[in-house]
PDB file of N, CA and C in Angstrom:
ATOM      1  N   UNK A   1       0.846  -1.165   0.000  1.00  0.00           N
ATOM      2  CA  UNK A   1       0.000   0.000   0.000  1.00  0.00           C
ATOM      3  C   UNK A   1       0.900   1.240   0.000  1.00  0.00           C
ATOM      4  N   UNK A   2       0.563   2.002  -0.925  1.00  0.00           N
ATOM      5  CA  UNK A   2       1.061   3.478  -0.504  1.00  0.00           C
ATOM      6  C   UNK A   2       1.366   4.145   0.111  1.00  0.00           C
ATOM      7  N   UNK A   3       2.454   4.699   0.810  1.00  0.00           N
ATOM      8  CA  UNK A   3       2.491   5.532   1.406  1.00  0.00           C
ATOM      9  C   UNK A   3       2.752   6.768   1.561  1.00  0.00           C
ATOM     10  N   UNK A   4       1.734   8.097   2.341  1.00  0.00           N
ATOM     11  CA  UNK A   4       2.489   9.422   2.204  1.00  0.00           C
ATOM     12  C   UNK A   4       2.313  10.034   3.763  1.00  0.00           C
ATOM     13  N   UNK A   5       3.879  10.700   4.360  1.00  0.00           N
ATOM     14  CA  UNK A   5       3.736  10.883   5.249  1.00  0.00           C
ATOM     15  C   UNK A   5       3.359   9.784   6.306  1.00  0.00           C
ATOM     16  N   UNK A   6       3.980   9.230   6.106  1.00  0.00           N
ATOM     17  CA  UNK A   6       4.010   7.852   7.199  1.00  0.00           C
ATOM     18  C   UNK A   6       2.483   6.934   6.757  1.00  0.00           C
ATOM     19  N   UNK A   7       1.877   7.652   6.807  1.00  0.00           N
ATOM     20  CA  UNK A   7       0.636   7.148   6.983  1.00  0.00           C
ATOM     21  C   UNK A   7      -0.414   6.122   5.308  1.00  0.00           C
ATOM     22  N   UNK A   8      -0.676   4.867   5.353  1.00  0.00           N
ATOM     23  CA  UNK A   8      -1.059   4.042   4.114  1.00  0.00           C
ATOM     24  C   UNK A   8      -1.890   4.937   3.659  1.00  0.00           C
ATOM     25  N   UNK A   9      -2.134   4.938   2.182  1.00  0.00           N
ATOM     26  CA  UNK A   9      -3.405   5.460   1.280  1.00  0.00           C
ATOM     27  C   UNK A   9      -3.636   4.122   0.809  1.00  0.00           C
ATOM     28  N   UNK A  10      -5.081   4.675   0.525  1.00  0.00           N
ATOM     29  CA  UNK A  10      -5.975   3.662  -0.105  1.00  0.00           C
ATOM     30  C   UNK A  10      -6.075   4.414  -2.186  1.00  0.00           C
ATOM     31  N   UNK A  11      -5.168   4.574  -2.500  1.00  0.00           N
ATOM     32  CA  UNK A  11      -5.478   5.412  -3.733  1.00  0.00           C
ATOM     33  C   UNK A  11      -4.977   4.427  -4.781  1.00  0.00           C
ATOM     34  N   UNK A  12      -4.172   3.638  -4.124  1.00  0.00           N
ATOM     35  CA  UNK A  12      -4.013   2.589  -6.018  1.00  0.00           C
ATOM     36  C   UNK A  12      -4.575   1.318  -5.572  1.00  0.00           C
ATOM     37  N   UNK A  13      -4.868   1.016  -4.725  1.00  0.00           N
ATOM     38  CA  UNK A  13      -5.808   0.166  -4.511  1.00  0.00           C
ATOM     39  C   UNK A  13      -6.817  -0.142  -5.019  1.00  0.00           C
ATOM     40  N   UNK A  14      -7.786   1.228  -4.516  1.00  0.00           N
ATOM     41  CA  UNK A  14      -9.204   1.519  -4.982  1.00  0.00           C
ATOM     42  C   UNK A  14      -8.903   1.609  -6.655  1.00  0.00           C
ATOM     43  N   UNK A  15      -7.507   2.330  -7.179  1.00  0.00           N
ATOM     44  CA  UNK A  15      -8.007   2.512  -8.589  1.00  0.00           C
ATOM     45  C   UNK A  15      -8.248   1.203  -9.117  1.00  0.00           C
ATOM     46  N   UNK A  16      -7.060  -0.374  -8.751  1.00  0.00           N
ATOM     47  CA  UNK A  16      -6.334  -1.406  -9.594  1.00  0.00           C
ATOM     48  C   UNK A  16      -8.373  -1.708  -9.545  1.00  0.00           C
ATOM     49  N   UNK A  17      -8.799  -1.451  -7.940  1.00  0.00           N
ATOM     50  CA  UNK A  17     -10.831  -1.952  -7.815  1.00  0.00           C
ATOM     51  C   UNK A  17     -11.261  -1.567  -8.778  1.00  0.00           C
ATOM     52  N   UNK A  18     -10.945  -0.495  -8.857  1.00  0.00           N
ATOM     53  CA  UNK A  18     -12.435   0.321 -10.204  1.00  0.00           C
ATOM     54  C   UNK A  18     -12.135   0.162 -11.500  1.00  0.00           C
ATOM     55  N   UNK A  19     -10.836  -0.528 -11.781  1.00  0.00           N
ATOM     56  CA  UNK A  19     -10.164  -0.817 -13.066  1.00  0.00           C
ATOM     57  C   UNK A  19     -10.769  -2.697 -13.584  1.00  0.00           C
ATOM     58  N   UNK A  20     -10.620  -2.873 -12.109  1.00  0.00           N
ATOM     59  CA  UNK A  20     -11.269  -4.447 -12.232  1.00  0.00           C
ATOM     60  C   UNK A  20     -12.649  -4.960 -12.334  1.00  0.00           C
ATOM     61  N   UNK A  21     -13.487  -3.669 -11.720  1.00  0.00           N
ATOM     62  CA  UNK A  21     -14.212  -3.412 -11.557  1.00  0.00           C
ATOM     63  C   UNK A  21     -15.168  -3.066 -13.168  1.00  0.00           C
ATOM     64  N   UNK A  22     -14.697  -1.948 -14.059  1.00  0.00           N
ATOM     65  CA  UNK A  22     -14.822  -1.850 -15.426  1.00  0.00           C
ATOM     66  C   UNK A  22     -14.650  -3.009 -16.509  1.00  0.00           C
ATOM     67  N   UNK A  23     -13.599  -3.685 -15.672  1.00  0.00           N
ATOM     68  CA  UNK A  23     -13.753  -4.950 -16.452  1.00  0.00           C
ATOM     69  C   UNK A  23     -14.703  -6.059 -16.502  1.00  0.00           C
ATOM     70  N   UNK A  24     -15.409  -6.142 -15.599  1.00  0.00           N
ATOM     71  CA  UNK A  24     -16.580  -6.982 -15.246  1.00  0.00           C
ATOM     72  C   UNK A  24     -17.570  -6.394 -15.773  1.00  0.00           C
ATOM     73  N   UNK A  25     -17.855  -5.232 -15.487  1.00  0.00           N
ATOM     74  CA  UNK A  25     -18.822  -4.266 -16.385  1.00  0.00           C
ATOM     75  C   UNK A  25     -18.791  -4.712 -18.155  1.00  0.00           C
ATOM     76  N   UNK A  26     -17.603  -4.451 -18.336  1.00  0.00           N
ATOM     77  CA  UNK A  26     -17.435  -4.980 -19.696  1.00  0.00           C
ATOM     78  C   UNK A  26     -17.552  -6.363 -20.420  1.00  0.00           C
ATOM     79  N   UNK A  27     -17.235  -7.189 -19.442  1.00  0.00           N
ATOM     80  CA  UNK A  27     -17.871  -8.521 -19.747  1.00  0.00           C
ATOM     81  C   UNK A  27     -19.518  -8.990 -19.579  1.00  0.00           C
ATOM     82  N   UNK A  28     -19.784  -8.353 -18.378  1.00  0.00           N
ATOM     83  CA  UNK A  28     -20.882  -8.633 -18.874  1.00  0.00           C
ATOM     84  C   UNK A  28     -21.732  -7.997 -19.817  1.00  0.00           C
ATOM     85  N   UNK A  29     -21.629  -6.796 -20.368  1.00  0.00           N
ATOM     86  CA  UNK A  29     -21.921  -6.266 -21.205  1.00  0.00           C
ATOM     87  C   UNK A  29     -21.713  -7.347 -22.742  1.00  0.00           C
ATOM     88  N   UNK A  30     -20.573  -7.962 -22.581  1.00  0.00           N
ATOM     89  CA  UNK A  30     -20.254  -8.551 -23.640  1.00  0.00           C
ATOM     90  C   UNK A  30     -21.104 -10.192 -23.618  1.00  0.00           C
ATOM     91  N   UNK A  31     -21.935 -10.343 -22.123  1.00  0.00           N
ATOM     92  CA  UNK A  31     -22.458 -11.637 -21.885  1.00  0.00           C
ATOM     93  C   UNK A  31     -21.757 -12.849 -21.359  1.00  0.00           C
ATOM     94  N   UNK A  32     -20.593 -12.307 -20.986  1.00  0.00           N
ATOM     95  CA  UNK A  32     -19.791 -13.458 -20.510  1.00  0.00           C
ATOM     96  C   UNK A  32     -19.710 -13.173 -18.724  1.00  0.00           C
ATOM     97  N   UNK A  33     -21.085 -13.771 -18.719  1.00  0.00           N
ATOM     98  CA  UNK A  33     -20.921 -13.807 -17.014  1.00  0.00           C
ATOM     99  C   UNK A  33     -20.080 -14.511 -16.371  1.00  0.00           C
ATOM    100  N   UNK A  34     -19.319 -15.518 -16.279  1.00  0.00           N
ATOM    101  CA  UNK A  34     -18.160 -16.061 -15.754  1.00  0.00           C
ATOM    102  C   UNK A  34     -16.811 -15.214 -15.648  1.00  0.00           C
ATOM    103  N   UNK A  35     -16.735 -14.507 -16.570  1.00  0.00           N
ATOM    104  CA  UNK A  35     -15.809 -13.402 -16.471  1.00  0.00           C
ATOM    105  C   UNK A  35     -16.111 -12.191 -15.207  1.00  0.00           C
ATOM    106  N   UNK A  36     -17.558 -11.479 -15.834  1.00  0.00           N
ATOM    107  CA  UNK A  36     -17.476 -10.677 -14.665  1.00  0.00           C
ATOM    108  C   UNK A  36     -17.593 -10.988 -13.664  1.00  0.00           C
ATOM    109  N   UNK A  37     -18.062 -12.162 -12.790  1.00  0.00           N
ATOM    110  CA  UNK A  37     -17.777 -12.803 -11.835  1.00  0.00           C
ATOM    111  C   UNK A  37     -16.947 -12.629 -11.258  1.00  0.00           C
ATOM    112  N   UNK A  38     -15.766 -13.434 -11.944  1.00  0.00           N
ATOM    113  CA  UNK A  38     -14.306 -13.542 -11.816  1.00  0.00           C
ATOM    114  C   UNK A  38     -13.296 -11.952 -11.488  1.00  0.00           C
ATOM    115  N   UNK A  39     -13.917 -11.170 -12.172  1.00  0.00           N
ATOM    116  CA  UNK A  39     -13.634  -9.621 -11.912  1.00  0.00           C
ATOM    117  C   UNK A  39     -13.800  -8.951 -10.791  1.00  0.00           C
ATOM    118  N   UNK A  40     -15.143  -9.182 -10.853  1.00  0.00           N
ATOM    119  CA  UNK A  40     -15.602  -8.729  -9.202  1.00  0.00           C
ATOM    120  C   UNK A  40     -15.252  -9.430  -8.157  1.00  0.00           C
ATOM    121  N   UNK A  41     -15.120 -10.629  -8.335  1.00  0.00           N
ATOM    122  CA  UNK A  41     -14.334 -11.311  -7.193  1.00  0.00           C
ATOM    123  C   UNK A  41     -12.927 -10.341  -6.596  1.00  0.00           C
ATOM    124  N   UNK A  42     -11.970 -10.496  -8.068  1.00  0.00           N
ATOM    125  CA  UNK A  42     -10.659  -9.917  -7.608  1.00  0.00           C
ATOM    126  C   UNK A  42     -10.544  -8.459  -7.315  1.00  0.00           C
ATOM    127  N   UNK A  43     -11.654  -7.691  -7.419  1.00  0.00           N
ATOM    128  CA  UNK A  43     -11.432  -6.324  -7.144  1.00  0.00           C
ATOM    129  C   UNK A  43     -12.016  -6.626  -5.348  1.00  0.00           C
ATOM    130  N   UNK A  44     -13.151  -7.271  -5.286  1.00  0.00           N
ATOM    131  CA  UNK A  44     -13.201  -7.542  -3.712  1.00  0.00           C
ATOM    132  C   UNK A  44     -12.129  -8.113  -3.162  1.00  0.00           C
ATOM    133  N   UNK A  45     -11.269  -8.737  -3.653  1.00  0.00           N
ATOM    134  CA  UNK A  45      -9.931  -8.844  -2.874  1.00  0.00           C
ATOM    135  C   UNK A  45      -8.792  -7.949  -2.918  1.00  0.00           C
ATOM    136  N   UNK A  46      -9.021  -7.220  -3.719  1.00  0.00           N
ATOM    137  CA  UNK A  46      -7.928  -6.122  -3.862  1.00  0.00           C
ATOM    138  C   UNK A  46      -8.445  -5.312  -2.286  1.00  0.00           C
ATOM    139  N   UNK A  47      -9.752  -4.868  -2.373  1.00  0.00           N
ATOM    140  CA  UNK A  47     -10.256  -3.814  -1.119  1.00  0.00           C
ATOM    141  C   UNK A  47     -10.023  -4.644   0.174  1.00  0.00           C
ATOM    142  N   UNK A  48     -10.297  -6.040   0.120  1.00  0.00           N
ATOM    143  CA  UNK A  48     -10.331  -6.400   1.378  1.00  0.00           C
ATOM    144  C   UNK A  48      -9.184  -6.480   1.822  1.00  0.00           C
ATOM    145  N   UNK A  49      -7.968  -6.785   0.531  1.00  0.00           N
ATOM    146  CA  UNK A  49      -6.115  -6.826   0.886  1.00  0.00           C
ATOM    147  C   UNK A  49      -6.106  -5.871   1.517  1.00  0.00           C
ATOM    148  N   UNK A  50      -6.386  -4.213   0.940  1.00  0.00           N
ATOM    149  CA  UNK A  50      -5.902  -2.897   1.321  1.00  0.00           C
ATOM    150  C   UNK A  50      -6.804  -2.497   2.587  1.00  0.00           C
ATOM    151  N   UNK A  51      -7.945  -3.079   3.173  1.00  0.00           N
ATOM    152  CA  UNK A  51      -8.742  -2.451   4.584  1.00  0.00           C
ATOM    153  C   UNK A  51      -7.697  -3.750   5.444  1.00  0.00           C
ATOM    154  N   UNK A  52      -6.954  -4.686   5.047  1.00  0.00           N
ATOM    155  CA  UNK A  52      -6.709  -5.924   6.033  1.00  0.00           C
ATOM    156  C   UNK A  52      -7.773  -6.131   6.256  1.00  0.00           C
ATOM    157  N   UNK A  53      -8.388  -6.964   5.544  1.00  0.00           N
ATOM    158  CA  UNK A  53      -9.793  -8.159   5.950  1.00  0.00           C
ATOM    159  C   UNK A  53      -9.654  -8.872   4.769  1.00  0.00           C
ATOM    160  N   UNK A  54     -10.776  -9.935   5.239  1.00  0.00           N
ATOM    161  CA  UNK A  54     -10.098 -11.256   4.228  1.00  0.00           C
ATOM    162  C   UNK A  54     -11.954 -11.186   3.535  1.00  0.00           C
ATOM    163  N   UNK A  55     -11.572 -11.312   2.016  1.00  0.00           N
ATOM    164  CA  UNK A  55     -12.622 -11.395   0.863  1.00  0.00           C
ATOM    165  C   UNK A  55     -13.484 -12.051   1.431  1.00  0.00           C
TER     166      UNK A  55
END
C-alpha cells in the first residue's frame, strides 16, 4: 500500500478496484458472465487486501 507521510493510502488500490471493476462491467456487457464474476471477485480482494480483511 502506498504511502504518504508515514501514513497508508488507499489510492491505487481503490483505482487497480475500479479498473477491475470496469472490467466486469465490460464482460458482462459482452455476456460473458463467468468473467465478470471472476472480476468482481478480484477487485473484492484487492479492497479487502488494502482495509486488512479477508474477501
Amino acid at each position: 500500500m502506498a504511502k504518504r507521510g508515514g501514513e497508508p493510502t488507499l489510492h491505487r488500490p481503490l483505482w487497480m478496484a475500479a479498473c477491475w471493476e470496469a472490467a466486469a462491467l465490460e464482460a458482462a456487457a459482452l455476456g460473458n458472465r463467468a468473467a465478470a464474476e471472476q472480476h468482481l471477485h478480484r477487485s473484492r480482494e484487492i479492497i479487502a487486501d488494502a482495509c486488512g480483511m479477508s474477501a
